[in-house]
Protein backbone atom coordinates (compact mmCIF):
# COMPACT_ATOMS: atom_id res chain seq x y z
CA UNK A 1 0.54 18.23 -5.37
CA UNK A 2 3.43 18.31 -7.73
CA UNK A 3 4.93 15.10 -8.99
CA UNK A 4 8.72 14.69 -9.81
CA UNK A 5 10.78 14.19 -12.43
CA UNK A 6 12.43 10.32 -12.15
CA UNK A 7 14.05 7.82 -14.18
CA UNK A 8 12.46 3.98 -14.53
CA UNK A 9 14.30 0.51 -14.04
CA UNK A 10 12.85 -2.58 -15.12
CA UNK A 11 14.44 -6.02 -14.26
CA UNK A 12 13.66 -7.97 -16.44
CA UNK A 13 17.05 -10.57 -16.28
CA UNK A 14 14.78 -13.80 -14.83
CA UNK A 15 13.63 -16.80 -16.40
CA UNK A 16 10.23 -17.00 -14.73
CA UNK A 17 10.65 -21.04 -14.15
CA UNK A 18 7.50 -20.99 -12.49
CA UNK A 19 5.68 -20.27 -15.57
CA UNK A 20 6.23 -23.12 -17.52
CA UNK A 21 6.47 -21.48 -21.03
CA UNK A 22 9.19 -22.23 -23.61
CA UNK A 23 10.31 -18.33 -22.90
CA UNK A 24 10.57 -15.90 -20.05
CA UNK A 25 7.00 -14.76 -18.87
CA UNK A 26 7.84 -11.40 -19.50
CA UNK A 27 7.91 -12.16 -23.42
CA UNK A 28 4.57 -14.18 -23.35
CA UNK A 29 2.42 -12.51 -26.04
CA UNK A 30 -1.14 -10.91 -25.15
CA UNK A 31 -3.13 -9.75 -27.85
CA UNK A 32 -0.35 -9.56 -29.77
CA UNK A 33 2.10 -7.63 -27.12
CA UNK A 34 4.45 -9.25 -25.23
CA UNK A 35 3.58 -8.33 -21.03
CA UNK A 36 6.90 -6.63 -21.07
CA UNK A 37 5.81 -4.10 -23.71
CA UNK A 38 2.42 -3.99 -21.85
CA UNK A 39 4.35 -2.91 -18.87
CA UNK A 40 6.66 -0.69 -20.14
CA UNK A 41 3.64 1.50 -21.85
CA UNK A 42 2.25 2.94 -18.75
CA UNK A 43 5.41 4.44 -18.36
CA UNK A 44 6.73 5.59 -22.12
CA UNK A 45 3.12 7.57 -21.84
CA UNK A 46 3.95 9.41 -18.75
CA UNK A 47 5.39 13.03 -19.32
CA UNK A 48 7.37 13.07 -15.87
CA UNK A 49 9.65 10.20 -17.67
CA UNK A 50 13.12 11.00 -18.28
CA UNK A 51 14.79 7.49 -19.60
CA UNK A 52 14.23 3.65 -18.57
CA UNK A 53 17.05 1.11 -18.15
CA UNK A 54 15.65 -2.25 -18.82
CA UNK A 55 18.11 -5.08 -17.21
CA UNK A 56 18.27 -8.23 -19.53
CA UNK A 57 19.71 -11.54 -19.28
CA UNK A 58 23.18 -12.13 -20.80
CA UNK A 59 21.56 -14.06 -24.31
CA UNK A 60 18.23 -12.54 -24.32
CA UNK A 61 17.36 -12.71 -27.96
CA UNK A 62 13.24 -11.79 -27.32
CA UNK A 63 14.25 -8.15 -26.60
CA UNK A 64 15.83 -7.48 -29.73
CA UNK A 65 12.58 -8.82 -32.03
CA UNK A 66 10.53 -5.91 -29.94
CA UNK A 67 9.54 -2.74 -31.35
CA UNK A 68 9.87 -1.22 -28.53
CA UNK A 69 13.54 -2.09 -27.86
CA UNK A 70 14.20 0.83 -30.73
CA UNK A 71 12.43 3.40 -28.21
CA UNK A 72 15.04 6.03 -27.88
CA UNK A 73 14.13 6.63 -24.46
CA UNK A 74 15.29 2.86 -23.59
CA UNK A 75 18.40 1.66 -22.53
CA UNK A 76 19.56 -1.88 -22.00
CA UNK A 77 21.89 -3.17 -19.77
CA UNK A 78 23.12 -6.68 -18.96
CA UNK A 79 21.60 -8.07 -15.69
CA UNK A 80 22.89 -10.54 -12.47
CA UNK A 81 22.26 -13.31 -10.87
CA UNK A 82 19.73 -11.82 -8.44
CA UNK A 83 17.42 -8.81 -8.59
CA UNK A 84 19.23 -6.67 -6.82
CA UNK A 85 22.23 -7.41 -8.84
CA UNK A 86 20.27 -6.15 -12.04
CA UNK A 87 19.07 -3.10 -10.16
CA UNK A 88 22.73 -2.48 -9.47
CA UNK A 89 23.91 -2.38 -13.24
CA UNK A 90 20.78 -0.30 -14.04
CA UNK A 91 21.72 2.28 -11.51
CA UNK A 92 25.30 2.33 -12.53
CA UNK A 93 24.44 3.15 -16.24
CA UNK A 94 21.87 5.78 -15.08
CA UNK A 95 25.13 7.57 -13.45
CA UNK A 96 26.84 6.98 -16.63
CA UNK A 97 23.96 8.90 -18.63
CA UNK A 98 24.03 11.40 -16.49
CA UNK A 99 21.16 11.20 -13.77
CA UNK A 100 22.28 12.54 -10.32
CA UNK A 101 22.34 10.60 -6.53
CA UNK A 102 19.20 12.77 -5.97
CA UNK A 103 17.12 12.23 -8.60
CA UNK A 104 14.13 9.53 -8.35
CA UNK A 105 14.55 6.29 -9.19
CA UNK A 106 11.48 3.96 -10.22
CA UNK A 107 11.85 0.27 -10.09
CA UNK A 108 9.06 -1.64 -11.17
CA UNK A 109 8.58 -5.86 -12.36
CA UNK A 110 8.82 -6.47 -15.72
CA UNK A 111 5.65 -9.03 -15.23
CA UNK A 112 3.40 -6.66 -13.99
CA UNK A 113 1.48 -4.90 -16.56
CA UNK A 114 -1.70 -3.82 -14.93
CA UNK A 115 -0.17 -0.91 -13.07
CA UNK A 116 -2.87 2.13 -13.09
CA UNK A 117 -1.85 5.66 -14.31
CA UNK A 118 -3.88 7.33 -11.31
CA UNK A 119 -1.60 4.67 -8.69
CA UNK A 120 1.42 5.60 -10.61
CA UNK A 121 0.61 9.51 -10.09
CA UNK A 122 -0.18 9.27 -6.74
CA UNK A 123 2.99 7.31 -5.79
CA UNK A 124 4.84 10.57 -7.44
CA UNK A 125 2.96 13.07 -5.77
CA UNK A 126 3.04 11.08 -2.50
CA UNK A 127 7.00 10.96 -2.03
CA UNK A 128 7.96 13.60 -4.15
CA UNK A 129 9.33 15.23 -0.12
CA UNK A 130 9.73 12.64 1.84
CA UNK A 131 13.20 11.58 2.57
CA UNK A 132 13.46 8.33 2.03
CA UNK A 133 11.18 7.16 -0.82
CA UNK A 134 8.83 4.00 -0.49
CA UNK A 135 6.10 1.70 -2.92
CA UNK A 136 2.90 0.89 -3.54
CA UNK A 137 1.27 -1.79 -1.82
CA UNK A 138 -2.09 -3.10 -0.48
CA UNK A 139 -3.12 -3.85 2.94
CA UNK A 140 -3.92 -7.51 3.56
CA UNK A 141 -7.57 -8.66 3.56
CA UNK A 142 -7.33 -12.32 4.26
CA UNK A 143 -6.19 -13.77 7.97
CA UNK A 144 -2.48 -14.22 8.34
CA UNK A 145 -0.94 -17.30 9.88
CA UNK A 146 2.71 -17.71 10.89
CA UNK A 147 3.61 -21.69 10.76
CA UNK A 148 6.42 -23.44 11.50
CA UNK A 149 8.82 -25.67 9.36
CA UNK A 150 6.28 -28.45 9.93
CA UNK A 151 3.79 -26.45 8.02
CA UNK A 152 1.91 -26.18 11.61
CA UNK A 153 0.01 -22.52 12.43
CA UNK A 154 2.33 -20.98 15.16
CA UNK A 155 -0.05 -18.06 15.59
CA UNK A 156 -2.46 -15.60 13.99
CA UNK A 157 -0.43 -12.25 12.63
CA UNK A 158 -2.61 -8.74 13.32
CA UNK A 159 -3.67 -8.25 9.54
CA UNK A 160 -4.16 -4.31 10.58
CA UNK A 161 -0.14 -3.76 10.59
CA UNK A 162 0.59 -6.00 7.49
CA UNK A 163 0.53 -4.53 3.69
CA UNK A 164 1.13 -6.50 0.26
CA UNK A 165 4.44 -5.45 -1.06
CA UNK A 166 3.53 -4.22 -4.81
CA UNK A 167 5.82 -2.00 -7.61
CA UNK A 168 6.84 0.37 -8.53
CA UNK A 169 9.14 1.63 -5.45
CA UNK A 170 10.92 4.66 -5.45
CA UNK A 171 13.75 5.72 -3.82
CA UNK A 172 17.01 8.42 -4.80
CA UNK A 173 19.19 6.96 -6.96
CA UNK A 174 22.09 7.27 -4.39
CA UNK A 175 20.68 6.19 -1.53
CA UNK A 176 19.05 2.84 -3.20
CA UNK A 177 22.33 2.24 -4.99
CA UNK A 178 24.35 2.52 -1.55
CA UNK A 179 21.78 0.42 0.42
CA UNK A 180 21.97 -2.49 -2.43
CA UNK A 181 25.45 -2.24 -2.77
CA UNK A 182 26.02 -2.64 1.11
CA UNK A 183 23.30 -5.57 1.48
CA UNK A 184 25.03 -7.27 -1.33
CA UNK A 185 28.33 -7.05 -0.04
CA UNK A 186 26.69 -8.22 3.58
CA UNK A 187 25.26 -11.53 1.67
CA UNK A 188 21.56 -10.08 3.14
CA UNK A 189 18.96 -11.09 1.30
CA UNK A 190 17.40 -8.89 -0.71
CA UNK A 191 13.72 -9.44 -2.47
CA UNK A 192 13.14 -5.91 -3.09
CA UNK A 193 14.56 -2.57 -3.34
CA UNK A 194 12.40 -1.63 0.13
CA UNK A 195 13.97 -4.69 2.24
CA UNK A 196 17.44 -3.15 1.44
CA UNK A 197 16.68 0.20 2.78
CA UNK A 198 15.05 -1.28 5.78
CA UNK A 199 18.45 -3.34 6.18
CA UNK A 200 20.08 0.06 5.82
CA UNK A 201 17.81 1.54 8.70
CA UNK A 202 15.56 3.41 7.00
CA UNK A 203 11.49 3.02 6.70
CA UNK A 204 10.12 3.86 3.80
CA UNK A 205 6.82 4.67 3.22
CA UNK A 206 3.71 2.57 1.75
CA UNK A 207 1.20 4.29 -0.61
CA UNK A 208 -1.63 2.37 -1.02
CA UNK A 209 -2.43 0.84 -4.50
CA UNK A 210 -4.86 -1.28 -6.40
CA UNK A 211 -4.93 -4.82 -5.66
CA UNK A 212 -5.69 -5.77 -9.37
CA UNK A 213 -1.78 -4.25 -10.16
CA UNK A 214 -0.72 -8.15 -9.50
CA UNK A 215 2.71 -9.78 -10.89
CA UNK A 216 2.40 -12.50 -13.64
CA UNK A 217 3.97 -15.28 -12.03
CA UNK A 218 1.98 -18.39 -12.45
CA UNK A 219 0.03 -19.57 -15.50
CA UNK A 220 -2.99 -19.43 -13.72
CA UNK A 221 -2.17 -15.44 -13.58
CA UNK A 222 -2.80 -15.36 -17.61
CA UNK A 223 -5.96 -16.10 -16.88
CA UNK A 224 -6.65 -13.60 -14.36
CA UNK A 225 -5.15 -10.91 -16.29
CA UNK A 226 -7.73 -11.09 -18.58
CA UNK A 227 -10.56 -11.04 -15.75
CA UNK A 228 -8.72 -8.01 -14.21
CA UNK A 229 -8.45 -6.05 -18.01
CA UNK A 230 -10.92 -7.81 -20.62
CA UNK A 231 -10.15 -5.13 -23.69
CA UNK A 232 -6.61 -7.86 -23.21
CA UNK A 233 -7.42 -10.92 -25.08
CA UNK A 234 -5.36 -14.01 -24.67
């Protein structure tokens, strides 16, 4: 199946407070690249790539030290307070270079740099026709419990129907810059570029993914990024 043409955005505007490093985790160095450059390679390789538009915090002075901030293919644009906010300014300066309300749109965690070439391909070729776009994701292996504010189990959830939101997630620039702008401007909140299509009525679609494609979040996560790909030294 033919794959598309589409552009890439990358928020990477967040602090990561979670991490407990003297930097954000996406500029963490691993064997000597920083998980941001690690992420952004799987992507600079692909020849279906027609620009990126990384989103970066107001006085981000990592990006600047990076080789790959000279990429010619990269743009940078200053991100917001929330996600979807960054997502927002990326889109707008994809418009600005050019990139139509039909074209694909890729938006994929700046911490997440064990994204497979073969997942990434098959995400493409999966929703190059279907009308609203959608992400990889996993379906859920352990059992689910629903609790209460008490921290008490409620009830058990039918694992069968629930999947592991992952990135990227792909949608047409026009639609996903409508359904932000409108969940923004309805104070919904937004964790992903899916939940604000679903807000906006639409269902998009999940193609299933590796499980190992996981988001550096946690220190503990450095650890198990080098389980998942030992040729990455810590």
């Amino acid at each position: 199946m033919s794959m598309p043409l589409f552009w890439l955005v990358i928020p990477a505007a967040g602090i990561g407070s979670r991490m407990q490093a003297d930097c954000p985790k996406q500029y963490l160095s691993v064997s000597g690249k920083t998980i941001l450059e690690l992420t952004l390679a799987i992507f600079l390789e692909h020849p279906r790539l027609r620009g990126i538009v990384v989103a970066l915090a107001e006085h981000d002075h990592w990006w600047p030290q990076l080789s790959v901030a000279k990429h010619p293919g990269i743009q940078t644009v200053i991100g917001g307070a929330q996600r979807a906010d960054s997502v927002l300014n990326a889109l707008l300066a994809l418009h600005e270079r050019g990139a139509s309300a039909d074209d694909w749109v890729l938006v994929h965690d700046a911490a997440r740099p064990l994204l497979e070439r073969d997942d990434l391909d098959r995400l493409l070729s999966g929703l190059v026709n279907d009308p609203v776009g959608g992400l990889l994701a996993v379906p859920a292996r352990d059992t689910l419990k629903q609790v209460d504010a008490d921290g008490r189990v409620l009830t058990t959830v039918d694992r069968s129907l629930m999947w592991h939101a992952l990135t990227p997630q792909m949608f047409r620039l026009g639609l996903l810059q409508r359904s932000l702008a409108d969940a923004l401007q309805a104070s919904v909140a937004v964790t992903d570029e899916s939940s604000a299509m679903e807000w906006a009525g639409l269902a998009p679609r999940v193609i299933e993914g590796r499980a190992s494609n996981i988001k550096i979040t946690r220190p503990e996560d450095l650890q198990l990024l080098h389980a998942l790909s030992p040729s990455v030294s810590l």
